[in-house]
N, C-alpha and C. Protein backbone atom coordinates (compact mmCIF):
# COMPACT_ATOMS: atom_id res chain seq x y z
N UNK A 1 -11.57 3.49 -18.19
CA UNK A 1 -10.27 2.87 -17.99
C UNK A 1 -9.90 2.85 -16.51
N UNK A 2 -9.82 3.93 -15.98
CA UNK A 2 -9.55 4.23 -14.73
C UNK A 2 -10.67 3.22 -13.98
N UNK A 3 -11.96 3.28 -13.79
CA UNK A 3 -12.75 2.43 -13.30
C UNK A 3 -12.53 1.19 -13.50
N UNK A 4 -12.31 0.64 -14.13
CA UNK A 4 -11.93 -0.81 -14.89
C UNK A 4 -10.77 -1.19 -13.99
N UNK A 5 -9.56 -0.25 -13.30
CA UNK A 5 -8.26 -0.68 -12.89
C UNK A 5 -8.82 -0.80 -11.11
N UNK A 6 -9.73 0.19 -11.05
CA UNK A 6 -10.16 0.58 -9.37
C UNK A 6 -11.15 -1.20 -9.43
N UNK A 7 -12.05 -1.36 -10.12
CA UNK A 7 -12.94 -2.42 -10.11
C UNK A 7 -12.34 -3.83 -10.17
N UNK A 8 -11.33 -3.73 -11.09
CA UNK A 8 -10.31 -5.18 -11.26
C UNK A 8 -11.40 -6.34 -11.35
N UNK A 9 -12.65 -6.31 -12.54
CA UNK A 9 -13.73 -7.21 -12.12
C UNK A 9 -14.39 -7.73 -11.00
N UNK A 10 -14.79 -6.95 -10.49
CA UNK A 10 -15.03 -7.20 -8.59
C UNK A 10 -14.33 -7.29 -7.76
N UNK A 11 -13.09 -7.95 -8.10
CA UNK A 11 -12.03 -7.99 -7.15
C UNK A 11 -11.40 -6.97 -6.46
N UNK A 12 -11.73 -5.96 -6.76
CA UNK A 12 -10.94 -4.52 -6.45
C UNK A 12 -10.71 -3.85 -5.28
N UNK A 13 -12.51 -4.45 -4.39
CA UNK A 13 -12.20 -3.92 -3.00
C UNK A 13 -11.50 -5.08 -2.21
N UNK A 14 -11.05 -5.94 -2.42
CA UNK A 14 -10.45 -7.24 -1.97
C UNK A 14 -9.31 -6.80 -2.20
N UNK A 15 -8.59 -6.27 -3.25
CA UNK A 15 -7.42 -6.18 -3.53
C UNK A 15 -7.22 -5.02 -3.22
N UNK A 16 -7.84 -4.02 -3.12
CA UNK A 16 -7.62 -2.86 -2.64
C UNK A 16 -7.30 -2.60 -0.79
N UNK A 17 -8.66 -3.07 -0.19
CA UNK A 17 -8.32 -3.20 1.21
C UNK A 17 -7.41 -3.86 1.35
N UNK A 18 -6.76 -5.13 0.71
CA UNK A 18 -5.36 -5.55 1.35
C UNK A 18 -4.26 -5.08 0.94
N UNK A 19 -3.99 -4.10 -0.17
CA UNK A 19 -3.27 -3.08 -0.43
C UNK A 19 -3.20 -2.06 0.99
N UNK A 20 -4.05 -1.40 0.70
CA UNK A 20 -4.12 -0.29 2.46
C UNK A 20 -3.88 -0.94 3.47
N UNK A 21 -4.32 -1.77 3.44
CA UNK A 21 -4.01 -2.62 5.51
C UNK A 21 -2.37 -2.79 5.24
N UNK A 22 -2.01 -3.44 3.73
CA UNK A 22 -0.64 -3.43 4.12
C UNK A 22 0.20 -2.15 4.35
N UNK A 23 0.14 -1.28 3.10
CA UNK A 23 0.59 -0.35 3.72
C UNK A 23 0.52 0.44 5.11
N UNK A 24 -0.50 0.99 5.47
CA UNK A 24 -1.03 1.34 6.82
C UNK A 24 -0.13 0.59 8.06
N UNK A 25 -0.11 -0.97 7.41
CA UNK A 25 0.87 -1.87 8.56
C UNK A 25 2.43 -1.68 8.62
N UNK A 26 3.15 -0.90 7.51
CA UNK A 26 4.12 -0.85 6.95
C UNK A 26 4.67 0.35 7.53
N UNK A 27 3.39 1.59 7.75
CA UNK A 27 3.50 2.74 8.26
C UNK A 27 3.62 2.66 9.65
N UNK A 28 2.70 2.28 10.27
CA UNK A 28 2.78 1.88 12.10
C UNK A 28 3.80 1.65 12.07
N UNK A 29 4.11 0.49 11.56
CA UNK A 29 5.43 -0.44 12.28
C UNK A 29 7.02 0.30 11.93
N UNK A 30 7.26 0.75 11.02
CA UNK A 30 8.05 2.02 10.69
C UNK A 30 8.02 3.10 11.78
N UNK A 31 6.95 3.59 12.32
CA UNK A 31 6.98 5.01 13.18
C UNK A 31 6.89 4.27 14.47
N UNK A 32 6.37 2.58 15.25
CA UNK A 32 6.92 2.01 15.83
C UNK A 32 8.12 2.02 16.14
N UNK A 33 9.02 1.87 15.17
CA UNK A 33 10.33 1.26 15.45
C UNK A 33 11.12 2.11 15.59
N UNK A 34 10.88 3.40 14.89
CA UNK A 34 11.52 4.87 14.60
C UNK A 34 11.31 5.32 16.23
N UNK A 35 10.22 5.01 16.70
CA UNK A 35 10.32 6.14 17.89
C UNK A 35 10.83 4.91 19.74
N UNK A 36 11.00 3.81 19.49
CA UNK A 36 11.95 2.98 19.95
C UNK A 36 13.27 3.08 19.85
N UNK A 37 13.71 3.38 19.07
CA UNK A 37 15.14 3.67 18.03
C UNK A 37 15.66 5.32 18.83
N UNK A 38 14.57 5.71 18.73
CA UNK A 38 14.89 7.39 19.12
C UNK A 38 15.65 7.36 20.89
N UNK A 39 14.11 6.55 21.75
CA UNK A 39 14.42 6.06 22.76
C UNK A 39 15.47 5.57 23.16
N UNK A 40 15.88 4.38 22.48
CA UNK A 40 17.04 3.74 22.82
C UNK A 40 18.34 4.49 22.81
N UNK A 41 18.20 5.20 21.49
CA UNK A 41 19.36 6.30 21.43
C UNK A 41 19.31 7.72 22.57
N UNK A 42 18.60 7.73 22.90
CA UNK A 42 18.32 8.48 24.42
C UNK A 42 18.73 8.13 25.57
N UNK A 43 18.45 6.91 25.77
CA UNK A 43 18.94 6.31 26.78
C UNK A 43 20.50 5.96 26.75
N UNK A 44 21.00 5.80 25.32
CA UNK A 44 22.94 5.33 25.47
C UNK A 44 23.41 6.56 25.49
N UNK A 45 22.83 8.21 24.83
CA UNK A 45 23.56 8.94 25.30
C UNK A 45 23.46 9.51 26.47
N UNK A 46 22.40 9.33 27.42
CA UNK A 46 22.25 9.74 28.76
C UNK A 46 23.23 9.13 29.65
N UNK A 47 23.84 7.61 29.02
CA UNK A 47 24.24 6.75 30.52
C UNK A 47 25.75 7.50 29.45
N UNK A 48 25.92 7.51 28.19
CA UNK A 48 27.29 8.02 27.56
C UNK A 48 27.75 9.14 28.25
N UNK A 49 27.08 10.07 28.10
CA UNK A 49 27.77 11.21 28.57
C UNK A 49 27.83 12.09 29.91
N UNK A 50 27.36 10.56 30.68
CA UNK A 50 27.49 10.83 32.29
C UNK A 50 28.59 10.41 32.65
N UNK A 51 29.35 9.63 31.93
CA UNK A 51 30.65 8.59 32.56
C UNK A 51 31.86 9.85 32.70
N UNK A 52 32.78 9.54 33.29
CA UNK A 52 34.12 10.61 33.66
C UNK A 52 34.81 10.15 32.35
N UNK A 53 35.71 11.15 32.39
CA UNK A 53 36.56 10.57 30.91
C UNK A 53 37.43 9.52 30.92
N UNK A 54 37.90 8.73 32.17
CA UNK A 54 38.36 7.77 32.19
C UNK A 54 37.83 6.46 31.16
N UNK A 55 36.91 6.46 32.01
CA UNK A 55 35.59 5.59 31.68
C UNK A 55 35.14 5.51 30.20
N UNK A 56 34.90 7.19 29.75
CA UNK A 56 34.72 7.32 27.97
C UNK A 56 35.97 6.93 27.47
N UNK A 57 36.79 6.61 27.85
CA UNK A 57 37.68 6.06 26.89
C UNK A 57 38.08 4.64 26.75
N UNK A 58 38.11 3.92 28.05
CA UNK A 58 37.33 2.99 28.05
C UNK A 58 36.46 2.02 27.08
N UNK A 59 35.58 2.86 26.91
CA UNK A 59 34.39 2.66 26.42
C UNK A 59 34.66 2.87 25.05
N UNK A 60 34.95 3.74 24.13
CA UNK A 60 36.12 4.27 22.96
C UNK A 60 36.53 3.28 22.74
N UNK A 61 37.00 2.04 23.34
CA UNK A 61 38.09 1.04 22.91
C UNK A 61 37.60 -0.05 22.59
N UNK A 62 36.16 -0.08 23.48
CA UNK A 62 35.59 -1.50 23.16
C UNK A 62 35.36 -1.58 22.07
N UNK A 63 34.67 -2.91 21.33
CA UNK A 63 34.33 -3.04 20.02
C UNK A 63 33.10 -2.65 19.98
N UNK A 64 32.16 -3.25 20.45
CA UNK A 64 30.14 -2.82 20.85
C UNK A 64 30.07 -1.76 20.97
N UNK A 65 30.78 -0.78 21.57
CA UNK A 65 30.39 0.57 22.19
C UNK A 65 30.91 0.94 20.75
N UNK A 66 32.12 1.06 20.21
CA UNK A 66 32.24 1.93 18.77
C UNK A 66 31.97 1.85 18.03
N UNK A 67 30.94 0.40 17.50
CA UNK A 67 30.30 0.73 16.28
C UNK A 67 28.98 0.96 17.03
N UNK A 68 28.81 1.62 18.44
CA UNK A 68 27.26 1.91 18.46
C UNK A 68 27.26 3.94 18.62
N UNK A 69 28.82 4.03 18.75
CA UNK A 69 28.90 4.99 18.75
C UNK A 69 29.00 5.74 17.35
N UNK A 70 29.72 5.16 16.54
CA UNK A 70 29.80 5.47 14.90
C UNK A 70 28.50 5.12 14.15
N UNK A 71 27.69 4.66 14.56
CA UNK A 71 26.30 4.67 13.97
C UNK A 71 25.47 5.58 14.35
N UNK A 72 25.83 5.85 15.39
CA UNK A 72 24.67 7.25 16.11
C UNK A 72 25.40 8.27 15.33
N UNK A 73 26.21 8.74 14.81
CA UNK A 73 26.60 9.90 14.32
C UNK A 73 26.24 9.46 13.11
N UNK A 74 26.43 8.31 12.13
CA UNK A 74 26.20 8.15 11.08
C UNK A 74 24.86 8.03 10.63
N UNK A 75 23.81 7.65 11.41
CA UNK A 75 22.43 6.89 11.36
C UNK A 75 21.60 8.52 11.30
N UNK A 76 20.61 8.83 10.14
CA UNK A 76 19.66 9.91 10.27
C UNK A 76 18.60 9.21 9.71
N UNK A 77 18.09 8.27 10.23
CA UNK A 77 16.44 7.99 10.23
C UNK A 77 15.50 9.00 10.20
C-alpha cells in the first residue's frame, strides 16, 4: 500500500521531487524574508530610539510611523 502511494505508477519521483523543491522553496523564501524583516526592524528601532523626545512624539502622531510602530510590538514572527 504504502509503496503503491510512494510509486504513484511511476510517476512518483516526478511528483515527489516537485513536492520537495516546492516545499524546500517555501522554506528559503520564508527564512529569506524572516531574516530581512528582522533587519529592517533593526534598523527603525536604531534610527527610533536615537531621536530626542521632541522628535518621538512627532513621530507618535504621524500615521506611517504608528502603525509601524503598533506592529512591531504586535508582530512575533
Amino acid at each position: 500500500m504504502i509503496n503503491e502511494i510512494i510509486s504513484m505508477n511511476g510517476y512518483g519521483i516526478y511528483v515527489w521531487a516537485a513536492f520537495s523543491f516546492t516545499l524546500i522553496s517555501f522554506v528559503v523564501l520564508y527564512t529569506v524574508i524572516k531574516i530581512q524583516l528582522v533587519k529592517e526592524k533593526n534598523k527603525f528601532d536604531i534610527k527610533y530610539l536615537t531621536l530626542t523626545s521632541d522628535k518621538r512624539q512627532t513621530v507618535r502622531t504621524q500615521k506611517t510611523y504608528k502603525g509601524i510602530l503598533v506592529s512591531n510590538l504586535v508582530s512575533k514572527i
